[in-house]
C-alpha atoms as a PDB file:
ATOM      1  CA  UNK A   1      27.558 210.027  21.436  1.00  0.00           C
ATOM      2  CA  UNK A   2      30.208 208.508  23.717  1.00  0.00           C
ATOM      3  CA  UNK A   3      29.165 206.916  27.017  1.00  0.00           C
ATOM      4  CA  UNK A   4      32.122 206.591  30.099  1.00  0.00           C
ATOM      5  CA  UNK A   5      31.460 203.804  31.711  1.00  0.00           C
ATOM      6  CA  UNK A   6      32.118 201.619  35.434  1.00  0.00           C
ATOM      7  CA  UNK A   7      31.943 198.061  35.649  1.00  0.00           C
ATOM      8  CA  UNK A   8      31.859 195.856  38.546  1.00  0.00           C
ATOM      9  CA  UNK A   9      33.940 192.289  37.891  1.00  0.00           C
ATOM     10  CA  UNK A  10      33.285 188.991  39.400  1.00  0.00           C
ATOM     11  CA  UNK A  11      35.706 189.746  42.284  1.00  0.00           C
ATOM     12  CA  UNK A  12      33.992 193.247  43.437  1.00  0.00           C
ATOM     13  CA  UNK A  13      37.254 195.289  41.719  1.00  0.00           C
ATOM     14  CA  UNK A  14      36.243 198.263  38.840  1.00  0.00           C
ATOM     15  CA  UNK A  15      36.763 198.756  35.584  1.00  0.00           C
ATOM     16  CA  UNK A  16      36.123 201.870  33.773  1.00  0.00           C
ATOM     17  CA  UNK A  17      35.954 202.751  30.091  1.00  0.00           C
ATOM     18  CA  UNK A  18      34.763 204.287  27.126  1.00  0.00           C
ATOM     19  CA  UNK A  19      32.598 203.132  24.133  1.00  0.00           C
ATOM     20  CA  UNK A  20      30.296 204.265  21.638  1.00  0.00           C
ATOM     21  CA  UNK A  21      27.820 201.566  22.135  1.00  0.00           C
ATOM     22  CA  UNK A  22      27.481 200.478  25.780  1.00  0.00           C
ATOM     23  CA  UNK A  23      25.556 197.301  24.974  1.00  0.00           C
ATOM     24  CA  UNK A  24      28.088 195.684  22.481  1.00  0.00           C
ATOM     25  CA  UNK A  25      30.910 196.373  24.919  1.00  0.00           C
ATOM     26  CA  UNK A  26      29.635 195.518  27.710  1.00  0.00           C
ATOM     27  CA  UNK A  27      28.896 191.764  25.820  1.00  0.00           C
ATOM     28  CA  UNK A  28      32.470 191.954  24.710  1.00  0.00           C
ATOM     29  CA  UNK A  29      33.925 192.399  28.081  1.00  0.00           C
ATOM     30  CA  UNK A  30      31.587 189.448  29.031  1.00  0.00           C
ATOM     31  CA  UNK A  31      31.888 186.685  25.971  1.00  0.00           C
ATOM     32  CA  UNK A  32      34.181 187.802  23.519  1.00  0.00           C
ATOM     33  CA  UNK A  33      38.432 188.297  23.108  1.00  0.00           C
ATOM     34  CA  UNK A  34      37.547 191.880  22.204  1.00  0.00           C
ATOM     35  CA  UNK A  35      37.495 192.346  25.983  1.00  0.00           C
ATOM     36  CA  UNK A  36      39.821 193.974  28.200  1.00  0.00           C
ATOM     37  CA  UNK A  37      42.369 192.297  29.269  1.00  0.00           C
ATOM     38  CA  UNK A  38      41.533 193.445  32.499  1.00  0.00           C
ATOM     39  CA  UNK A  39      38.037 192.164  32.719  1.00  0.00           C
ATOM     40  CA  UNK A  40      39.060 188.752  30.570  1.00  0.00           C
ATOM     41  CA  UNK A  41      40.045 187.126  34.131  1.00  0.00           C
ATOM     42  CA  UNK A  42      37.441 188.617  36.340  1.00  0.00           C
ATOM     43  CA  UNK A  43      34.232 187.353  33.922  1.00  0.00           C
ATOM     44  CA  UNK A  44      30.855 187.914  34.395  1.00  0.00           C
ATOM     45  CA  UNK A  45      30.933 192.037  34.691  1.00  0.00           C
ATOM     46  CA  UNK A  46      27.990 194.180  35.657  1.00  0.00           C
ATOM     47  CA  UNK A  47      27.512 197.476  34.488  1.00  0.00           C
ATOM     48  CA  UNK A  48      26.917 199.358  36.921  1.00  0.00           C
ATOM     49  CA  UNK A  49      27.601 203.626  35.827  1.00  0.00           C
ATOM     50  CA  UNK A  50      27.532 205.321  32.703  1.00  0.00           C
ATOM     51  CA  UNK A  51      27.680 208.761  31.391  1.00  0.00           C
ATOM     52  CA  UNK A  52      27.158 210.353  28.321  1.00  0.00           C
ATOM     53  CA  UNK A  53      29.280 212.869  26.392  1.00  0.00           C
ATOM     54  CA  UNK A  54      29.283 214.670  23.638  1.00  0.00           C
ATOM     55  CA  UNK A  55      32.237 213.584  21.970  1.00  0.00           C
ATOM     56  CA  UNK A  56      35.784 210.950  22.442  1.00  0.00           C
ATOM     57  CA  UNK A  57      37.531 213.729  24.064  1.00  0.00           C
ATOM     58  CA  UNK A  58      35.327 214.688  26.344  1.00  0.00           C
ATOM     59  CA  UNK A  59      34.610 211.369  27.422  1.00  0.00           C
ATOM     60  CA  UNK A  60      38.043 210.152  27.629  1.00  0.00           C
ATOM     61  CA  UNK A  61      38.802 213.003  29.673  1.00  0.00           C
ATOM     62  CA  UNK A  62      35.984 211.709  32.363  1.00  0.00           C
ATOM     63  CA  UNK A  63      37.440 208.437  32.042  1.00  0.00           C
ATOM     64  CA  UNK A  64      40.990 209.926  33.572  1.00  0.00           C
ATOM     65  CA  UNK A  65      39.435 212.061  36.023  1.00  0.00           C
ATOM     66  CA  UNK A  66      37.404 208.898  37.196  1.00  0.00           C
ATOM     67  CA  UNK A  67      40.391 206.741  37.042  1.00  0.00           C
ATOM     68  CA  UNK A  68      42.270 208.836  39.652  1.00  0.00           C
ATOM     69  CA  UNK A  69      39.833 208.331  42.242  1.00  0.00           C
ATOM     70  CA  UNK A  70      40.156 206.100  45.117  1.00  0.00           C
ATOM     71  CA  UNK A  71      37.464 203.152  45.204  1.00  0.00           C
ATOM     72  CA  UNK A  72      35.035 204.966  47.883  1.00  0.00           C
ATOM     73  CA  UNK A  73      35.527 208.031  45.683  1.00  0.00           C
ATOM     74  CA  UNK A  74      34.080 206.369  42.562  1.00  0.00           C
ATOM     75  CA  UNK A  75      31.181 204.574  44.712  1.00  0.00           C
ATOM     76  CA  UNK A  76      30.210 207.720  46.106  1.00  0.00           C
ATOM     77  CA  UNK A  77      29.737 208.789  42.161  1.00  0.00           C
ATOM     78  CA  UNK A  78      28.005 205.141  41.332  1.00  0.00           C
ATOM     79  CA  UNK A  79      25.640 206.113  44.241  1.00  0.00           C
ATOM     80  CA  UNK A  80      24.315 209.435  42.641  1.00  0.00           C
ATOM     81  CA  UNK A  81      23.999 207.737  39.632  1.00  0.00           C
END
C-alpha cells in the first residue's frame, strides 16, 4: 500500500509526498538526513493529510495532481480529510 501524503513545516508552507510507511517518513523528515531537502530547513513537520493507494503509480500520480494546486486548493482537500 502506498500512502500520498501533506505536511505542514515549521513556517506554515506544504510539503507533499509519497511513502510506503507514513510513520518512518514522517520521523525522517523530522530527525534524520533521509529527509527532504525541502523539509530539512523548515523542522518540526506535522502531518497533516494522507491517502492511500493501491500501488506507486497511482499514488505518485495523486502526488502531481496535488502538487499543481494552489495553497487554498490543497487546504480545501486537507479540510475534507
Amino acid at each position: 500500500m502506498w500512502y500520498v501524503y501533506i505536511v505542514k513545516c515549521k513556517d506554515k508552507t506544504l510539503y507533499t509526498g509519497v511513502t510506503t510507511d507514513l510513520k518512518r517518513r514522517i520521523k525522517e523528515h523530522n530527525d534524520s538526513v533521509l529527509g527532504a531537502k525541502y523539509t530539512k530547513g523548515r523542522r518540526p513537520v506535522k502531518l497533516i493529510y494522507s491517502v492511500r493507494k493501491k500501488n506507486k503509480s497511482l499514488a505518485q500520480k495523486e502526488e502531481c495532481r496535488i502538487k499543481k494546486l494552489s495553497r487554498a486548493k490543497k487546504f480545501k482537500i486537507i479540510n475534507n480529510f
